[in-house]
Protein backbone atom coordinates (compact mmCIF):
# COMPACT_ATOMS: atom_id res chain seq x y z
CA UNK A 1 33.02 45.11 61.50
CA UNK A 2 33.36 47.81 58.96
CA UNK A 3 34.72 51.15 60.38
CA UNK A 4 32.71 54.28 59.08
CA UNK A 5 34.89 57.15 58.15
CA UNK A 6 31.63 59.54 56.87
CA UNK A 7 28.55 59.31 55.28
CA UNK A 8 26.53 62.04 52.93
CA UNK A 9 23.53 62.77 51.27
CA UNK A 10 22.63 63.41 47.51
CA UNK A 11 19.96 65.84 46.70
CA UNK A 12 18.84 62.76 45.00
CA UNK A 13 18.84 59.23 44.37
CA UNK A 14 22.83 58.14 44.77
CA UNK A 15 23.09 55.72 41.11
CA UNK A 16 26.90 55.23 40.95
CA UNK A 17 30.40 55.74 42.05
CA UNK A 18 33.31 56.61 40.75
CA UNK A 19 36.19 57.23 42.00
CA UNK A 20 39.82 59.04 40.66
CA UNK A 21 43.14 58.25 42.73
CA UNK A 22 45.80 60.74 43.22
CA UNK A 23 49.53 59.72 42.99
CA UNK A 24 50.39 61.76 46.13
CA UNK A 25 49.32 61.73 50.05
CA UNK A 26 49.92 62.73 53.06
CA UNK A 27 47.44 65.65 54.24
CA UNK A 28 46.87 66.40 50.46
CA UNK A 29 43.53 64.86 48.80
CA UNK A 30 43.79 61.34 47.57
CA UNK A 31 40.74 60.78 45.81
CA UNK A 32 38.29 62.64 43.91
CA UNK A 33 34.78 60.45 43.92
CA UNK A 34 31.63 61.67 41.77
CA UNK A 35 28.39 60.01 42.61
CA UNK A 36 25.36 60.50 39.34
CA UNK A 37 22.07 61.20 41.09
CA UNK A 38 18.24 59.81 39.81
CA UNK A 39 15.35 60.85 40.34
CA UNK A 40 11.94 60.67 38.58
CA UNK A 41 9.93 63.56 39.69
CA UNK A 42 6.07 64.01 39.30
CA UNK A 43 4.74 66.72 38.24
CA UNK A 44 6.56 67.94 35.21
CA UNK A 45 5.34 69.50 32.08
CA UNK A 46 4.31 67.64 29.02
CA UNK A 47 6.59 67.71 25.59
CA UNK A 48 10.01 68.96 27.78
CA UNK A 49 12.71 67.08 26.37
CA UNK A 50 13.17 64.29 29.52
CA UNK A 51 9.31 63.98 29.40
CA UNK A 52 9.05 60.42 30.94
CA UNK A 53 6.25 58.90 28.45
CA UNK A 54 4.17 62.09 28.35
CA UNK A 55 3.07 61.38 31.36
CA UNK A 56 4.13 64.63 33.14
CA UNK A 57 7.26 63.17 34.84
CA UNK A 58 10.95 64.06 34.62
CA UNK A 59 13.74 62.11 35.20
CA UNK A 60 16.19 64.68 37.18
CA UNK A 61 19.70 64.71 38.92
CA UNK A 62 23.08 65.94 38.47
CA UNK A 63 27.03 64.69 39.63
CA UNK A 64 27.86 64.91 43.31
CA UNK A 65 31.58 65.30 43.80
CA UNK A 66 33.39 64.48 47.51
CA UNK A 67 36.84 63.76 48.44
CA UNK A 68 38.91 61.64 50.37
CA UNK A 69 41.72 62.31 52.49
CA UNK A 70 44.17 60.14 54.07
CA UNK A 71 45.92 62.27 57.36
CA UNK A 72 49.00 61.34 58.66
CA UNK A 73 47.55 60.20 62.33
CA UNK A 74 46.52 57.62 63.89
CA UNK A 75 43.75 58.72 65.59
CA UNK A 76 40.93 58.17 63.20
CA UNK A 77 38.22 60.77 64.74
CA UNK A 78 39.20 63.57 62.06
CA UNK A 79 36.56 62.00 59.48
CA UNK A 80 34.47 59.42 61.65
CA UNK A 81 31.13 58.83 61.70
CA UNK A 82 29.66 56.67 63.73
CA UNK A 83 31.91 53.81 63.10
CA UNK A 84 33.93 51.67 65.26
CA UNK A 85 37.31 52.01 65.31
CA UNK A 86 39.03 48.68 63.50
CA UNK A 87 41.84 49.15 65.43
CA UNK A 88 45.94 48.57 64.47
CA UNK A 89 46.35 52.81 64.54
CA UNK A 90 45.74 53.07 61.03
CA UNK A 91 45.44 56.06 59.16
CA UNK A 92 42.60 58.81 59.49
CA UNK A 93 40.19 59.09 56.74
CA UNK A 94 38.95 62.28 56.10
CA UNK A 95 35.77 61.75 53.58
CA UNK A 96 34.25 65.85 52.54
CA UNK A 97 31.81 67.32 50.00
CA UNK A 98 33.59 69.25 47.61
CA UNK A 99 30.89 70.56 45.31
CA UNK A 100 27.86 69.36 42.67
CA UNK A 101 27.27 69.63 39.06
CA UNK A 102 23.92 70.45 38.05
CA UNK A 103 22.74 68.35 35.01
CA UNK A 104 19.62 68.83 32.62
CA UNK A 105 18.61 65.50 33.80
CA UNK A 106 19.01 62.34 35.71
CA UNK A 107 22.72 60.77 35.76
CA UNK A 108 23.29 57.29 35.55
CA UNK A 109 26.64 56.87 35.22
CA UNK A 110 30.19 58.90 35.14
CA UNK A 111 33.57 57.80 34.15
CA UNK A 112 36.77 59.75 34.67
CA UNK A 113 39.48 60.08 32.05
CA UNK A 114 41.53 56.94 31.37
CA UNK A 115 44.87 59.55 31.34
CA UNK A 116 44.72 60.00 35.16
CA UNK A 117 46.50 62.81 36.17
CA UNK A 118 47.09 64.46 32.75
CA UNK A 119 43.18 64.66 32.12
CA UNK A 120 41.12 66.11 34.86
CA UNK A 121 37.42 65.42 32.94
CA UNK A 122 35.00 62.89 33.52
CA UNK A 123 32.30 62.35 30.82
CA UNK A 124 29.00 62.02 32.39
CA UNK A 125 25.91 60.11 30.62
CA UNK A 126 22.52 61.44 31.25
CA UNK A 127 18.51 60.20 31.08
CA UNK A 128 17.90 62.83 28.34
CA UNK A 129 20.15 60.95 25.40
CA UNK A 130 23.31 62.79 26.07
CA UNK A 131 27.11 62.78 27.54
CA UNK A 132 28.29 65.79 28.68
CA UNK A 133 32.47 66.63 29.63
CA UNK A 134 33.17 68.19 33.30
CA UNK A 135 36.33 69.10 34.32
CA UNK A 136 37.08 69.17 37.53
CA UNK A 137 39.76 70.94 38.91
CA UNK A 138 41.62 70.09 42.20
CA UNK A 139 42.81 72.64 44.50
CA UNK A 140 44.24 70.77 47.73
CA UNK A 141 44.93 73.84 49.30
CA UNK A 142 41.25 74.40 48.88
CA UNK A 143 38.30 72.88 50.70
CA UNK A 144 36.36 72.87 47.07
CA UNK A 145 36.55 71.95 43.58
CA UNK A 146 35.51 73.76 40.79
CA UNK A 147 33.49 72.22 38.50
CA UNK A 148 33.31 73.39 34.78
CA UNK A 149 31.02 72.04 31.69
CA UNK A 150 33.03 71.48 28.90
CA UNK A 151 30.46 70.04 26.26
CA UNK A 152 27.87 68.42 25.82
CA UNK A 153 26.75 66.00 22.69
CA UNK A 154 22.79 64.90 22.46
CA UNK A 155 21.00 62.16 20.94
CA UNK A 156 22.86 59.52 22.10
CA UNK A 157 20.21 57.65 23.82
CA UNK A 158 18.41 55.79 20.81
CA UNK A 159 14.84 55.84 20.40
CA UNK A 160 12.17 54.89 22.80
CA UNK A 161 12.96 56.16 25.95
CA UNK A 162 16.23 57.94 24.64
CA UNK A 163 18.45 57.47 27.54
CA UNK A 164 22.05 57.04 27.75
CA UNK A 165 22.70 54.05 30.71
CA UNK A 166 26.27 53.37 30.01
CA UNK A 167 29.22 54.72 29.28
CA UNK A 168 32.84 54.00 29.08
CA UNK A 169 36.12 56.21 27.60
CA UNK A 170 39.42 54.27 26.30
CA UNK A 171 42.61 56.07 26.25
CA UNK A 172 42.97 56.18 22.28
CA UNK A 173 40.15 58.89 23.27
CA UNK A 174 36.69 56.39 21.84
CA UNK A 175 33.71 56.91 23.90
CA UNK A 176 31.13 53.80 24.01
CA UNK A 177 27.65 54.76 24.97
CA UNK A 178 24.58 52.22 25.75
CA UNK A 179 20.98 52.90 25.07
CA UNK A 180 18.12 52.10 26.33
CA UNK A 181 16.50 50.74 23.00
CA UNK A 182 19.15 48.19 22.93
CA UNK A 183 21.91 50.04 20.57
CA UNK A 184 25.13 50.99 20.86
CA UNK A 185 27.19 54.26 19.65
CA UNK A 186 30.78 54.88 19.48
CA UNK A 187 32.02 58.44 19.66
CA UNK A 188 35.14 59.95 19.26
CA UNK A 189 36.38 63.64 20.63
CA UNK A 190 37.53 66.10 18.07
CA UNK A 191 38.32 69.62 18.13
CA UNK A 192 35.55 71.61 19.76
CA UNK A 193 32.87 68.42 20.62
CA UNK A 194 32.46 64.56 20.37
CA UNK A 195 31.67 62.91 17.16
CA UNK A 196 29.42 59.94 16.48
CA UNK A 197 31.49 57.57 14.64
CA UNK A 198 29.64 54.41 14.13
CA UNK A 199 25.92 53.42 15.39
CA UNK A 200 25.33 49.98 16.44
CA UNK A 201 21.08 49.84 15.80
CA UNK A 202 19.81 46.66 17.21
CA UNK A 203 22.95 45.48 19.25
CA UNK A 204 20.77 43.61 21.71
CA UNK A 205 17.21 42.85 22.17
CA UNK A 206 16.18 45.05 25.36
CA UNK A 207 17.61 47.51 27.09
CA UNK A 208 21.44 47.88 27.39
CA UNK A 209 22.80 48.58 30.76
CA UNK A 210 26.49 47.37 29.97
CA UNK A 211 28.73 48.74 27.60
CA UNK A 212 32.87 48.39 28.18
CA UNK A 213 36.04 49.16 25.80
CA UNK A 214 38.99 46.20 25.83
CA UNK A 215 41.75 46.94 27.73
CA UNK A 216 44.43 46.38 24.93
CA UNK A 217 42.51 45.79 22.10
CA UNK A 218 41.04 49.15 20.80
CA UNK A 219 38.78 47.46 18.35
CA UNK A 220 36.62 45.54 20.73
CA UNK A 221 33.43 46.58 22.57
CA UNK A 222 31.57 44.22 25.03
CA UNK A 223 27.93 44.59 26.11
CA UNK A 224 25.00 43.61 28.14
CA UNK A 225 21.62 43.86 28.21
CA UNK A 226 18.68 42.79 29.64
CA UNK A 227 17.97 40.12 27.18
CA UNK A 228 20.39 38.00 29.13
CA UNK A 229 23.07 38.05 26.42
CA UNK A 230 26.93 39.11 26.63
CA UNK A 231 28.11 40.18 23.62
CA UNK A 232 32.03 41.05 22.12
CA UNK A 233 31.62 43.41 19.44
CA UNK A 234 34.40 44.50 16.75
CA UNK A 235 33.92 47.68 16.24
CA UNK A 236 35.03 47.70 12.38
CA UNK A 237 31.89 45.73 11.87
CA UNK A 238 28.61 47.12 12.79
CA UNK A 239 26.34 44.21 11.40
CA UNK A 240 26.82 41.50 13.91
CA UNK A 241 28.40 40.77 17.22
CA UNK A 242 31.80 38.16 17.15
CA UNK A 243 30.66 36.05 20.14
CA UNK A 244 27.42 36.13 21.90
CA UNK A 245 26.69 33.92 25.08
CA UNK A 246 22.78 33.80 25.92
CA UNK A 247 23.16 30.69 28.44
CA UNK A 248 24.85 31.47 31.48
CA UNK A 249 22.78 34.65 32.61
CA UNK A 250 19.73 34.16 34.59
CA UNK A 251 18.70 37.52 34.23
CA UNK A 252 20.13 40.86 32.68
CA UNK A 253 23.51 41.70 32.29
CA UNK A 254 24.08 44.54 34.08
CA UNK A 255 28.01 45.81 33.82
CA UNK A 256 31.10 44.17 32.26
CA UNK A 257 34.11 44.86 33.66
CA UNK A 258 37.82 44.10 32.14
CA UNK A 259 40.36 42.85 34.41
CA UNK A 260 43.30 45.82 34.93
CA UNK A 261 46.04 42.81 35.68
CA UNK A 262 44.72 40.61 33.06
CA UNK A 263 44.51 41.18 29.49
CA UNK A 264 42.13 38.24 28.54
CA UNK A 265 39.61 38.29 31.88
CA UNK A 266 36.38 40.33 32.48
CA UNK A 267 34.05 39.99 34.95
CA UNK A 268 30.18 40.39 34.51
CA UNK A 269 27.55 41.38 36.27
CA UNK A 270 23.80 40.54 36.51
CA UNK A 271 20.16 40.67 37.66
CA UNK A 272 20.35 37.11 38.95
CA UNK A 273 22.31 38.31 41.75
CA UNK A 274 25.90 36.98 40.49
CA UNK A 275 29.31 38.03 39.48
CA UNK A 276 30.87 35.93 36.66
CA UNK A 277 34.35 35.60 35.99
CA UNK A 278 35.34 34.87 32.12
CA UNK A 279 38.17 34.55 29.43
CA UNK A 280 36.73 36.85 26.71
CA UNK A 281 38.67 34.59 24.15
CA UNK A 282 36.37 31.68 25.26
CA UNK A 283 32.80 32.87 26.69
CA UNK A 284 31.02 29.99 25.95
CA UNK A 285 31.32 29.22 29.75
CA UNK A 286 32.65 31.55 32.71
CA UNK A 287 35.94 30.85 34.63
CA UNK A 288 34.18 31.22 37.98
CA UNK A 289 30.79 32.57 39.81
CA UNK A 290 29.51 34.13 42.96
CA UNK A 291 26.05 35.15 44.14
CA UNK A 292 26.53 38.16 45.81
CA UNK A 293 23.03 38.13 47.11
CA UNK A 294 21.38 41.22 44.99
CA UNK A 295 21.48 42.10 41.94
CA UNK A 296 25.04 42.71 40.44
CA UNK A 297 23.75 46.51 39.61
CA UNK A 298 28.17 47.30 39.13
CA UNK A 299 31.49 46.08 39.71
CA UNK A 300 34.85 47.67 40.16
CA UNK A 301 38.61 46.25 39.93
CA UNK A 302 40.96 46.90 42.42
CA UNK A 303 43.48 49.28 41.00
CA UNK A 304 46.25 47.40 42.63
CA UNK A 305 45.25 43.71 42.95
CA UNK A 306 42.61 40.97 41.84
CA UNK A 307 39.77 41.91 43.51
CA UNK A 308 36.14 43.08 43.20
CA UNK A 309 33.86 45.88 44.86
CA UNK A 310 30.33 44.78 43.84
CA UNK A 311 27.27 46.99 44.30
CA UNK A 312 24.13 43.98 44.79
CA UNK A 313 21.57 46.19 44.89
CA UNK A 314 19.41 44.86 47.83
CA UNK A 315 22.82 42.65 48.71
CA UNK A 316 24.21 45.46 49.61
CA UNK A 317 28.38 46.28 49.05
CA UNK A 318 30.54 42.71 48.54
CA UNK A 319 34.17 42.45 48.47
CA UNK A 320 35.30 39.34 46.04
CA UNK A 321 38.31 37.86 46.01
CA UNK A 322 39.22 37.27 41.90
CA UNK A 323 42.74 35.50 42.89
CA UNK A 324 43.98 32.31 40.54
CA UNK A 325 40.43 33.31 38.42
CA UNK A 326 38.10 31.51 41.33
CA UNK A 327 35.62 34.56 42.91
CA UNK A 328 34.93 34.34 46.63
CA UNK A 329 33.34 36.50 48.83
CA UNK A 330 34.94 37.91 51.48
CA UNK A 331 32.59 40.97 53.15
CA UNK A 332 29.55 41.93 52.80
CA UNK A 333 28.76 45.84 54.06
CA UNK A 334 25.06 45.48 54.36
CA UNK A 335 24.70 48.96 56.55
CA UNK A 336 22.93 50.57 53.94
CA UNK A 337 19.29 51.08 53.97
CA UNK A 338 18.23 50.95 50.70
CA UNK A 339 19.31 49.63 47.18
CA UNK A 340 23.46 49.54 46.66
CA UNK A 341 24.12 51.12 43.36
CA UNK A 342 27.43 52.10 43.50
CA UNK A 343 30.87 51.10 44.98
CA UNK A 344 34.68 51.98 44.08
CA UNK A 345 37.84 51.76 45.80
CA UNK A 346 40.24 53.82 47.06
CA UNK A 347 43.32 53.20 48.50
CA UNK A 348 45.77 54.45 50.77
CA UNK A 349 49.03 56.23 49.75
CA UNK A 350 51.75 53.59 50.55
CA UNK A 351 54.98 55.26 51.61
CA UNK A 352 57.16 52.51 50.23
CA UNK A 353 54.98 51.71 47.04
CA UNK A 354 57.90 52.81 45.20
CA UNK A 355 60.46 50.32 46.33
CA UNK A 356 58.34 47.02 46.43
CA UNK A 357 58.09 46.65 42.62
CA UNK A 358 54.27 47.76 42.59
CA UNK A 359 53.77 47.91 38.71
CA UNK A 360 49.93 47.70 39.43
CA UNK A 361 49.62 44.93 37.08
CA UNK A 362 48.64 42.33 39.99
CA UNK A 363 51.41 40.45 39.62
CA UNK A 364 53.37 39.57 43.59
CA UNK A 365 54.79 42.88 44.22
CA UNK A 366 51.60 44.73 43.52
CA UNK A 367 50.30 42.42 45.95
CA UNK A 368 53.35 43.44 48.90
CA UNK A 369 50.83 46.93 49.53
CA UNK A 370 49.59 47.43 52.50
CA UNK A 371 46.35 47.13 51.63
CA UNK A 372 44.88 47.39 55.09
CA UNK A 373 43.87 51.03 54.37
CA UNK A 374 41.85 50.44 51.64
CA UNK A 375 39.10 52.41 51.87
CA UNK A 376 35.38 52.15 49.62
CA UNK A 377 32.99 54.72 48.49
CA UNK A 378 29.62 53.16 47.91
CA UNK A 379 26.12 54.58 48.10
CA UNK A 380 22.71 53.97 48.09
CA UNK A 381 19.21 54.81 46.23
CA UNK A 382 16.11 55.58 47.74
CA UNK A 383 17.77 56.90 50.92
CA UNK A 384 20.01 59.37 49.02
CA UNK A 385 23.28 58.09 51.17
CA UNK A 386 26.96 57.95 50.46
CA UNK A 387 29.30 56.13 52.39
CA UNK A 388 33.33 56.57 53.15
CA UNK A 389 34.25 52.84 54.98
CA UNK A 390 37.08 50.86 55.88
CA UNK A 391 36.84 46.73 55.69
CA UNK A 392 37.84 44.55 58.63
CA UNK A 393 41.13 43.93 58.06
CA UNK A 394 40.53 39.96 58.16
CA UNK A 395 38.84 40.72 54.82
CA UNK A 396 41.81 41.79 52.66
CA UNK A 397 42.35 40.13 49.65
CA UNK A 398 45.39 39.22 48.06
């Protein structure tokens, strides 16, 4: 069984994970993990900006941020919590609270810089229409962060409802943001804020929940919404997508993800509880599937190797397997007790990563890590709960 390294609670409903790695170890912090927060509150006044219908509700939240340590022991008590230990005198796994960002309204999603270590922002996207910049900045000698807004950019969200559900950042420095009306907007960051650059109106059908940059092409966009359809998008023309596949999903498309090892592979997401695996040259038909048991809410790569961390929603946290382009499960954590929405990796320092040839391109030497002390970050709704947990080691995939 899983071992359970700690566990926390949001102020409120835990929508998402994401997690930055840090290129050193030992007693120092390895990963920085931000976790966007939803909830839709009763009671709020009429005509405020995140007015939910004019009904008197607001959607509010903000950006939990924790950290993850990795001590030099082998006793495994310094961060437990109630989990057993998996044995083998792996490394203890210290999981703390670091700090919160207050937001003007619910979070549903946060990505981290693209440059790593040379950019210490995340850009978070919000229920009111907007993305706002954090930086946070990383003390290891200190038990906290400090978080600090940087900017903030509104009417992003489309009309309708006006929220922003997606976002993603590419290192040329493009933002892609989803809305909930079914468009699309691409932004880029200038001197003093972020720019709209071009507006995608129409993009899908329903709402967009899926929105993801290439990894090597800067000119392509893909997206997902809940009118079933997966769409790849050049973003020099704003009139029409270049492939659309409206077959394959039962249900919405809830998060496209492109492969880190692969230039040509992205895996999907969806409502009708499977992960797809496809060549985005060719996505008339996908490479591979799994049903993961819930709804495929978000997916994350591996940083080191082919494989998946899969929030399913009432499914709970799956592990997949993406080796040779075939998807198999391989653990289910299914501890929480309520809706998985988000799960990310982290992974152990490696003390010899730098003389095995790791590249972190998945190719065989990537694949020489010890990756028994990979470690996940994954968290749940209605119950406000985030989790710091280690697989079984029979689990690892290669």
């Amino acid at each position: 069984m899983a071992t359970l390294c700690g566990r926390m609670r949001t102020m409120h409903g835990a929508c998402g994970v994401e997690t930055r790695a840090r290129a050193h170890g030992g007693d120092c912090r390895t990963a920085v993990v931000l976790v966007g927060e939803y909830e839709l509150r009763k009671g709020g006044v009429d005509g405020d900006d995140d007015d939910v219908g004019g009904r008197g509700a607001k959607r509010v939240g903000g950006t939990s941020v924790f950290g993850v340590r990795f001590a030099r022991t082998h006793d495994d008590d310094d961060g437990g919590d109630d989990g057993d230990d998996d044995g083998g005198g792996a490394r203890g796994v210290i999981f703390e609270r670091l700090g919160r960002v207050e937001c003007s309204s619910a979070v549903f999603e946060a990505k981290w810089s693209p440059r790593g270590e040379t950019d210490d922002r995340a850009v978070v996207a919000d229920a009111a229409g907007g993305l706002s910049l954090i930086r946070v900045v990383d003390n290891d000698s200190a038990p906290t962060v400090r978080v600090e807004h940087v900017l903030r950019v509104g009417d992003v969200g489309g009309d309708g409802l006006g929220m922003v559900t997606c976002v993603d950042w590419s290192a040329s420095g493009a933002f892609a943001a989803s809305a909930s009306d079914g468009s699309f907007r691409l932004l880029c960051e200038r001197e003093g804020g972020i720019d709209v650059v071009e507006t995608f109106e129409g993009a899908h059908d329903l709402e967009m929940w899926a929105i993801a940059f290439d990894r090597t092409r800067r000119d392509v966009v893909y997206t997902g919404a809940d009118d079933c359809a997966l769409k790849v998008w050049d973003a020099r023309d704003t009139t029409r997508a270049s492939a659309t596949n409206r077959k394959t999903h039962g249900a919405g498309v809830t998060c496209v993800v492109p492969s880190p090892h692969d230039d040509h592979i992205i895996a999907t997401g969806s409502y009708d509880d499977y992960v797809r695996l496809w060549d985005c040259r060719r996505i008339a038909t996908p490479l591979s599937e799994c049903n993961v048991g819930g709804g495929a809410w978000r997916a994350r790569w591996h940083r080191s190797r082919r494989a998946l961390a899969c929030a399913a929603m009432g499914g709970g946290a799956v592990l997949l397997d993406a080796a040779n382009d075939a998807l198999t499960a391989v653990y289910t954590y299914d501890d929480h007790e309520s809706i998985v929405y988000g799960a990310d990796w982290v992974s152990a320092p490696n003390d010899n990563e730098n003389n095995n040839n790791s590249s972190g391109n998945g190719e065989e030497g990537a694949d020489k890590n010890n990756h028994d002390d990979d470690v996940l970050v994954t968290c749940s709704f209605y119950d406000n709960d985030v989790r710091c947990w280690k697989p079984p080691r029979r689990t690892t995939t290669t």
